[in-house]
N, C-alpha and C. Protein backbone atom coordinates (compact mmCIF):
# COMPACT_ATOMS: atom_id res chain seq x y z
N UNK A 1 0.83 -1.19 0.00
CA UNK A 1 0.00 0.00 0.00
C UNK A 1 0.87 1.25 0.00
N UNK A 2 0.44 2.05 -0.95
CA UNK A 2 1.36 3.24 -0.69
C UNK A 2 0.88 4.03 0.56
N UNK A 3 2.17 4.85 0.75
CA UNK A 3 1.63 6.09 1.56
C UNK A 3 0.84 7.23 1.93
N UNK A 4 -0.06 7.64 2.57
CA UNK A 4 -0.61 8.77 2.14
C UNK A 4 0.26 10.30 2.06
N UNK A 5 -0.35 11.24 1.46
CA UNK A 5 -0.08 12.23 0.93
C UNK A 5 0.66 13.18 2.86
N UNK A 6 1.63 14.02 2.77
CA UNK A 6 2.12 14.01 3.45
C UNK A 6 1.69 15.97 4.48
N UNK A 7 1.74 16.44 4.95
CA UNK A 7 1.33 17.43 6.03
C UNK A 7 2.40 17.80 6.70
N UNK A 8 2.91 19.21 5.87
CA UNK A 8 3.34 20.18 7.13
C UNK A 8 3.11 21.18 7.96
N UNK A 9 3.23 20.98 8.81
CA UNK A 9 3.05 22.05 10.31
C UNK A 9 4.27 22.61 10.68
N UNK A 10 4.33 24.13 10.92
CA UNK A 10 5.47 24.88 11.13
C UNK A 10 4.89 26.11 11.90
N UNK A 11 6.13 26.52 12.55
CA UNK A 11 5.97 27.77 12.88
C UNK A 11 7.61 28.78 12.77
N UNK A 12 7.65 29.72 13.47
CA UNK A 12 8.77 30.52 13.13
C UNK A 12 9.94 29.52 13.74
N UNK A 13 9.64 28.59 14.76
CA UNK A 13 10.44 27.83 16.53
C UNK A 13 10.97 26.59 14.83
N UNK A 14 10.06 25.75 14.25
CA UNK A 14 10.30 24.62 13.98
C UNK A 14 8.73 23.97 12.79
N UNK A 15 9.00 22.81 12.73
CA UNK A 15 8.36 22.75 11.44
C UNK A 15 8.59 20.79 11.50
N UNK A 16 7.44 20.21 11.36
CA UNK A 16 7.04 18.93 11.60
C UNK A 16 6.54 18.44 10.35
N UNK A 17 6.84 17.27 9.60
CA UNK A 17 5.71 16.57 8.54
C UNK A 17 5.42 15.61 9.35
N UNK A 18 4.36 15.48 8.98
CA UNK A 18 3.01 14.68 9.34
C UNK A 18 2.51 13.73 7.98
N UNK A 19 2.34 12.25 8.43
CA UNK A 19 1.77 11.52 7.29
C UNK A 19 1.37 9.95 7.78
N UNK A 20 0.31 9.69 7.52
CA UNK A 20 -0.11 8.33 7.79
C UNK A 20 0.49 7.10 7.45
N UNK A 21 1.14 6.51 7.40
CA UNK A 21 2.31 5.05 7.08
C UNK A 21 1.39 3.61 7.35
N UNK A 22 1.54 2.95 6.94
CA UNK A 22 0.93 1.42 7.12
C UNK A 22 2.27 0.61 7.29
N UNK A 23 2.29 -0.21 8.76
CA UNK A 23 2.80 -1.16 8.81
C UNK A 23 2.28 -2.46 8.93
N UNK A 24 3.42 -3.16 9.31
CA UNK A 24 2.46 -4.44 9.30
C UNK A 24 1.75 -4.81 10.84
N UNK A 25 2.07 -3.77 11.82
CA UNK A 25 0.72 -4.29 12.82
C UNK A 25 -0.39 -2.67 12.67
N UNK A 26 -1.09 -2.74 11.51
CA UNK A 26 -1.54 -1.23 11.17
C UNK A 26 -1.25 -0.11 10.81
N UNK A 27 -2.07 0.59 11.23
CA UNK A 27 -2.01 2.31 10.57
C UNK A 27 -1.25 2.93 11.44
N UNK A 28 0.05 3.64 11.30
CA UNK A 28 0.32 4.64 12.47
C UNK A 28 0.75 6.14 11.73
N UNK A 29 0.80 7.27 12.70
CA UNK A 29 0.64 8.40 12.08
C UNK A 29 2.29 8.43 12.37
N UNK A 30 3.21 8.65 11.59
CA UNK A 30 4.41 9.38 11.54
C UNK A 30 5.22 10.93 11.46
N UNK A 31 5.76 11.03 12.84
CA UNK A 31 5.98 12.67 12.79
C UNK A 31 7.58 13.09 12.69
N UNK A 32 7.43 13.55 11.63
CA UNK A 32 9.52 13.58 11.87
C UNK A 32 9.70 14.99 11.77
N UNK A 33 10.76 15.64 12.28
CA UNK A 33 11.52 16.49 12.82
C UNK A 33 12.63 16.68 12.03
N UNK A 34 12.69 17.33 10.55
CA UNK A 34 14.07 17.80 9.74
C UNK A 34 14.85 18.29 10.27
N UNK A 35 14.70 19.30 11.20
CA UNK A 35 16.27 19.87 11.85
C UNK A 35 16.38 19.00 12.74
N UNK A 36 15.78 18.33 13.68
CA UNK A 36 16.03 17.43 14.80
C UNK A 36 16.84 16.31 14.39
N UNK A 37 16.38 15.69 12.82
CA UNK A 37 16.29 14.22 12.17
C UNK A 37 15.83 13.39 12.98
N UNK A 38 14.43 13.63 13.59
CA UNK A 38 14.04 12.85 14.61
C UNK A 38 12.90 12.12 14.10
N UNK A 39 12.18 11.35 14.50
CA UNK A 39 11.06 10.60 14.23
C UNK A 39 10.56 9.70 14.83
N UNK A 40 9.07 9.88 14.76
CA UNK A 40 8.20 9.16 15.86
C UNK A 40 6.94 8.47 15.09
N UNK A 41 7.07 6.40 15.68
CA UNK A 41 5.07 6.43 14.96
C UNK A 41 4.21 6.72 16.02
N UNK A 42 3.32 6.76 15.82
CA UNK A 42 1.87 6.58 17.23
C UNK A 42 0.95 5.89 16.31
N UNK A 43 0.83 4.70 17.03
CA UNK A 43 -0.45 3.86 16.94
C UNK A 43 -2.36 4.90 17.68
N UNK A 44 -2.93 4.54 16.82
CA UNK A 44 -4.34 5.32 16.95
C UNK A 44 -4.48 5.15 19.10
N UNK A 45 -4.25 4.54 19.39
CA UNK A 45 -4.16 4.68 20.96
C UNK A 45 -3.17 5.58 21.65
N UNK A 46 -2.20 5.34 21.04
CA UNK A 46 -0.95 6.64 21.71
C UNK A 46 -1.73 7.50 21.00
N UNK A 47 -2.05 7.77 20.23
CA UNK A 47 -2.75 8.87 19.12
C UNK A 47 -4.02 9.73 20.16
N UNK A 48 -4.93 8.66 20.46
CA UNK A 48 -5.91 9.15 21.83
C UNK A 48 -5.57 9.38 22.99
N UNK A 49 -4.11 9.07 23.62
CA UNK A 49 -3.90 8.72 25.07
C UNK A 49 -3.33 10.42 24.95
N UNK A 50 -3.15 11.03 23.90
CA UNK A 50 -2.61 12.62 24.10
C UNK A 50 -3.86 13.36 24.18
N UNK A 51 -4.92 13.13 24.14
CA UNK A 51 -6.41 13.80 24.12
C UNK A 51 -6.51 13.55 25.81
N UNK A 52 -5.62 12.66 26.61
CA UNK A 52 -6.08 12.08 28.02
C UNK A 52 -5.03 13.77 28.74
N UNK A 53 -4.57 14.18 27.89
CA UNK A 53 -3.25 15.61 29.05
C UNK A 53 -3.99 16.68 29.13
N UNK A 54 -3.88 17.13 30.22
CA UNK A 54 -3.75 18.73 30.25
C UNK A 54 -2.76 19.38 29.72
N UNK A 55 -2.72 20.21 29.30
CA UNK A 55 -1.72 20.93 28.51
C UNK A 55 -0.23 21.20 29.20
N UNK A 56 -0.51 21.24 30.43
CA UNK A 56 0.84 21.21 31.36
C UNK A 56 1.70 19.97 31.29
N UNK A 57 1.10 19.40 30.35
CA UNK A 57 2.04 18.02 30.43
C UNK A 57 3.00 18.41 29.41
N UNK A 58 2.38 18.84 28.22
CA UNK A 58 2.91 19.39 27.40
C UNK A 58 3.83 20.18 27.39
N UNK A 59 3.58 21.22 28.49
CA UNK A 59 4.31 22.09 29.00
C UNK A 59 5.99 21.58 29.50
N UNK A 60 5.22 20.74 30.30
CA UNK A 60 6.48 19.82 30.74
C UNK A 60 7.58 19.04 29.74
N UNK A 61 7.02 19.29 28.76
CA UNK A 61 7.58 18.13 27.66
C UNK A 61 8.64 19.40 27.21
N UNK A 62 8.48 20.49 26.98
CA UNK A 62 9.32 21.37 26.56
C UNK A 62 10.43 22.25 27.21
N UNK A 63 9.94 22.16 28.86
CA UNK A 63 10.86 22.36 29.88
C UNK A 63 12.20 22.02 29.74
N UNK A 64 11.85 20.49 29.32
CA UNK A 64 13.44 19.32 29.89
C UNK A 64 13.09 18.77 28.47
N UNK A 65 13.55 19.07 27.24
CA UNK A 65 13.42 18.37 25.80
C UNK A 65 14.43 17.48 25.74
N UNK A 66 14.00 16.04 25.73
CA UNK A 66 14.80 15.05 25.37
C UNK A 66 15.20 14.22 26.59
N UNK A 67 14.27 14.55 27.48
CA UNK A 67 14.68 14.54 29.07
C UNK A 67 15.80 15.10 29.71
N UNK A 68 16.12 15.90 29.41
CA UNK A 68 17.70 16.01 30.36
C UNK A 68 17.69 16.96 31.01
């Protein structure tokens, strides 16, 4: 199956593509990071379990980036 068509999100900070991928245990959404060269899948449950934060989690995520 090919890939779907691909989605970028940016701002002045940074700039994300976004695109749906099929593996072989399903659909996961793929987010990679060009200046970072980083990349992440989320299965449709990690996908919902970010609808479960308050935004301070988020918050937190940018505090200490990468944990450290």
């Amino acid at each position: 199956m090919a890939d779907e068509p691909q989605m970028i999100v940016g701002n002045e900070f940074t700039q994300v593509i976004i695109r749906k991928i099929y593996t072989r245990n399903g659909e996961r959404v793929e987010i990679v990071s060009p200046k970072l060269k980083r990349s992440i899948q989320l299965d449709p449950l990690a996908l919902e379990s970010l609808t479960w934060q308050d935004i301070e989690v988020f918050t937190g995520f940018l505090a200490k980036p990468f944990g450290e």
